[in-house]
Protein backbone atom coordinates (compact mmCIF):
# COMPACT_ATOMS: atom_id res chain seq x y z
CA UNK A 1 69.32 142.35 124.28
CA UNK A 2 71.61 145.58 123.47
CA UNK A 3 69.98 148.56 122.04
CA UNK A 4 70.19 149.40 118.57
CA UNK A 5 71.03 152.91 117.30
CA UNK A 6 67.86 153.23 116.02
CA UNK A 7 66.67 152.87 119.59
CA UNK A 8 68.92 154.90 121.55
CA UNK A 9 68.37 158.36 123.61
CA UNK A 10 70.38 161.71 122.53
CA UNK A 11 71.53 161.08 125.96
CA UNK A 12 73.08 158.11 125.94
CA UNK A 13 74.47 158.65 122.75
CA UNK A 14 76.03 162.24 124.43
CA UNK A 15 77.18 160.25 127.13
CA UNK A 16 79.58 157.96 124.91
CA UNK A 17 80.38 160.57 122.24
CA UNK A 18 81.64 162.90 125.72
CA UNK A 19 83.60 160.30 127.30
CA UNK A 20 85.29 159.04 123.86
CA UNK A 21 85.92 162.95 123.57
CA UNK A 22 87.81 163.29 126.87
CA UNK A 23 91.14 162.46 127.72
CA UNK A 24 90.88 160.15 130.56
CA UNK A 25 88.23 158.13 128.70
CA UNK A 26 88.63 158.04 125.03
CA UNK A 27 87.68 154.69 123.56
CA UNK A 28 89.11 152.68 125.84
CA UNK A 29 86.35 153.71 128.44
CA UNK A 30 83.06 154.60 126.07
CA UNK A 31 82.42 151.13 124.57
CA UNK A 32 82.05 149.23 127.66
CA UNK A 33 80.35 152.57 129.53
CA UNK A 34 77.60 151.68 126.71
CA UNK A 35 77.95 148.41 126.52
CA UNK A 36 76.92 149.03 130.56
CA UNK A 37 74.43 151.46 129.43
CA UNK A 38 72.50 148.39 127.39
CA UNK A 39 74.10 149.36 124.01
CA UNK A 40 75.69 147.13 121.04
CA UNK A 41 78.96 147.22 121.67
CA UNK A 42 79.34 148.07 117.86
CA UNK A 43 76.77 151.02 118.10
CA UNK A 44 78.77 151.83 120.76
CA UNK A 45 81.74 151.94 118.80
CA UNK A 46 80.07 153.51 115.64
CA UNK A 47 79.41 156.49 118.25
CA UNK A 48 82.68 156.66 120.33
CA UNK A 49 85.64 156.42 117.06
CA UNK A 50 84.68 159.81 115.57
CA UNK A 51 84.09 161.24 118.83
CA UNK A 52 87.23 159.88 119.75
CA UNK A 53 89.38 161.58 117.03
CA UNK A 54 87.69 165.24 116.85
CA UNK A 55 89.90 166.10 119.63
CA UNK A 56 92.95 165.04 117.44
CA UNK A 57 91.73 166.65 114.62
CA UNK A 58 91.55 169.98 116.69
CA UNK A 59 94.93 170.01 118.51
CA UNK A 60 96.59 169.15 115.32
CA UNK A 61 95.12 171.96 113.83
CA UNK A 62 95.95 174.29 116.66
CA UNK A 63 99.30 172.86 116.37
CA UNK A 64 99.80 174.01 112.88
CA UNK A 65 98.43 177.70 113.83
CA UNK A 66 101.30 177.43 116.36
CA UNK A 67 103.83 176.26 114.26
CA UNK A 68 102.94 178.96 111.72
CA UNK A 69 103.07 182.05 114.71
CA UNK A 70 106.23 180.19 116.20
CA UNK A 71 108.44 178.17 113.50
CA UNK A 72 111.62 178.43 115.74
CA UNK A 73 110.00 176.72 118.76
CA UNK A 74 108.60 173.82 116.60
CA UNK A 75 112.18 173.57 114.54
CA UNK A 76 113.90 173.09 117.93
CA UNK A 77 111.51 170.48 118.95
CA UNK A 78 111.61 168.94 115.59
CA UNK A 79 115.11 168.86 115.63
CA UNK A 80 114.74 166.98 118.84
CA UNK A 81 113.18 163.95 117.18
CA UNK A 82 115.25 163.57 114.40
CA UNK A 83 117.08 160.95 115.67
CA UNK A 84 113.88 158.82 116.60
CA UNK A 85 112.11 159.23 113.50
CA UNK A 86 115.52 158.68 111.49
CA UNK A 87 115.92 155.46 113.78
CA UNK A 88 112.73 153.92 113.02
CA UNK A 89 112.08 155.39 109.49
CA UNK A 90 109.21 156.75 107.95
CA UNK A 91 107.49 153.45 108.31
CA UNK A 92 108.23 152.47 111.82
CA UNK A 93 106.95 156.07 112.68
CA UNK A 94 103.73 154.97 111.02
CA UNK A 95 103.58 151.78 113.04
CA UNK A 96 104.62 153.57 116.03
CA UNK A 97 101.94 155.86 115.76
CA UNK A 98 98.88 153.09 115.34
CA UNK A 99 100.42 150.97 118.15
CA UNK A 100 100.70 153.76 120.67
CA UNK A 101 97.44 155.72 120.15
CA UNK A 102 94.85 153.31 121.93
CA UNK A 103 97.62 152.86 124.77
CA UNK A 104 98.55 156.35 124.99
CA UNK A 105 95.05 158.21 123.84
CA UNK A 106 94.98 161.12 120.84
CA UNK A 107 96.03 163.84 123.37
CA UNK A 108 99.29 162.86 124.00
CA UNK A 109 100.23 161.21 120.61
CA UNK A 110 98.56 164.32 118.36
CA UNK A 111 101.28 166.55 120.44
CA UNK A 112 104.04 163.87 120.34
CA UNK A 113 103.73 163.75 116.53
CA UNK A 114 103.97 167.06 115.96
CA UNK A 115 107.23 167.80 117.84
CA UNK A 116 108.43 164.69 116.35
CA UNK A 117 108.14 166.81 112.93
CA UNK A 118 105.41 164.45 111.46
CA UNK A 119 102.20 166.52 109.35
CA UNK A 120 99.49 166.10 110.39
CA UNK A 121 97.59 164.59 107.82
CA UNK A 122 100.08 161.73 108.60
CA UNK A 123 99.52 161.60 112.21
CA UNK A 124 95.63 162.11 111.99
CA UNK A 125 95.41 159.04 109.64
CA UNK A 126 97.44 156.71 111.54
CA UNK A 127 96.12 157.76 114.65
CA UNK A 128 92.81 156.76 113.18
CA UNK A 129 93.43 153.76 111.87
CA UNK A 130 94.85 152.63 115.47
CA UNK A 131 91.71 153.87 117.54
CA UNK A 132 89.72 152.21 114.42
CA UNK A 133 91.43 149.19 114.95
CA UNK A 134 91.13 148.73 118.76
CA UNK A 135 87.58 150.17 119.17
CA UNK A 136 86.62 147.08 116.63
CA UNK A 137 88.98 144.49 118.30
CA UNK A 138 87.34 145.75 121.43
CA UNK A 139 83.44 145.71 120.74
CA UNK A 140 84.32 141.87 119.05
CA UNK A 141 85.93 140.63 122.26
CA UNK A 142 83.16 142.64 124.25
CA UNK A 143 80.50 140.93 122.18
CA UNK A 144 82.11 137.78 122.45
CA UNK A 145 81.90 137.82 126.29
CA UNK A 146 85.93 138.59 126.79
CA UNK A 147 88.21 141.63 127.65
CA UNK A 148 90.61 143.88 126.46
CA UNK A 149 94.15 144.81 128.15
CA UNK A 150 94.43 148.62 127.90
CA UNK A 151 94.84 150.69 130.35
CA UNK A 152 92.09 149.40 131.90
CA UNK A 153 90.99 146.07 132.21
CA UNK A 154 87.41 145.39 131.25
């Protein structure tokens, strides 16, 4: 039987909030590290998402301080992705964005969006809806006994 959230330790709830929080393990890697750990794999999700996305939340933020000190460096880059985001519209971007994110993890696509040109409100909500979306896929398939092709296979 998993444990229950009412049931769980500070520390194993630290332990899955850090490794959602990190780069190399993000989502992808906390729900089955609990589900290992004896946890639901949907307490285990209800812990790892928002851990997942404060790091997003903070480099885009740090992003817009830098964009505000340095507005030629992030027009050059911005420039740069024109033709991408022009390509695949407004709407592809949008798909783009909640395809790649579980694949590619926050880090990468919080910076990728912003030299693409894309605000971040934009980025941080598609981002989450992606990690939202795969953490839940993942703790049903988990719970139902199957796996999950990521970057890692569970």
């Amino acid at each position: 039987m998993w444990a229950t959230l009412e049931s769980l330790d500070l520390e194993k709830i630290l332990i899955i909030a850090v490794i959602s929080a990190s780069p190399i393990g993000e989502i992808l890697i906390a729900i089955p590290i609990g589900v290992v750990m004896g946890i639901d794999p949907f307490v285990s999700y209800i812990i790892a998402f928002p851990s997942n996305m404060i790091p997003a939340a903070v480099i885009l933020a740090i992003l817009d301080l830098f964009e505000e000190r340095y507005p030629s460096i992030s027009r050059y880059f911005a420039r740069r992705g024109e033709g991408l985001v022009r390509r695949l519209g407004i709407g592809g971007i949008k798909v783009a964005i909640i395809i790649v994110t579980p694949i590619a993890g926050v880090y990468a696509i919080s910076f990728a969006t912003k030299i693409l040109g894309i605000d971040k409100r934009t980025s941080f909500k598609y981002q989450s809806i992606g990690v939202a979306l795969y953490g839940l896929v993942e703790a049903v398939l988990i719970s139902l006994g199957l796996s999950l092709p990521g970057r890692f296979l569970w």
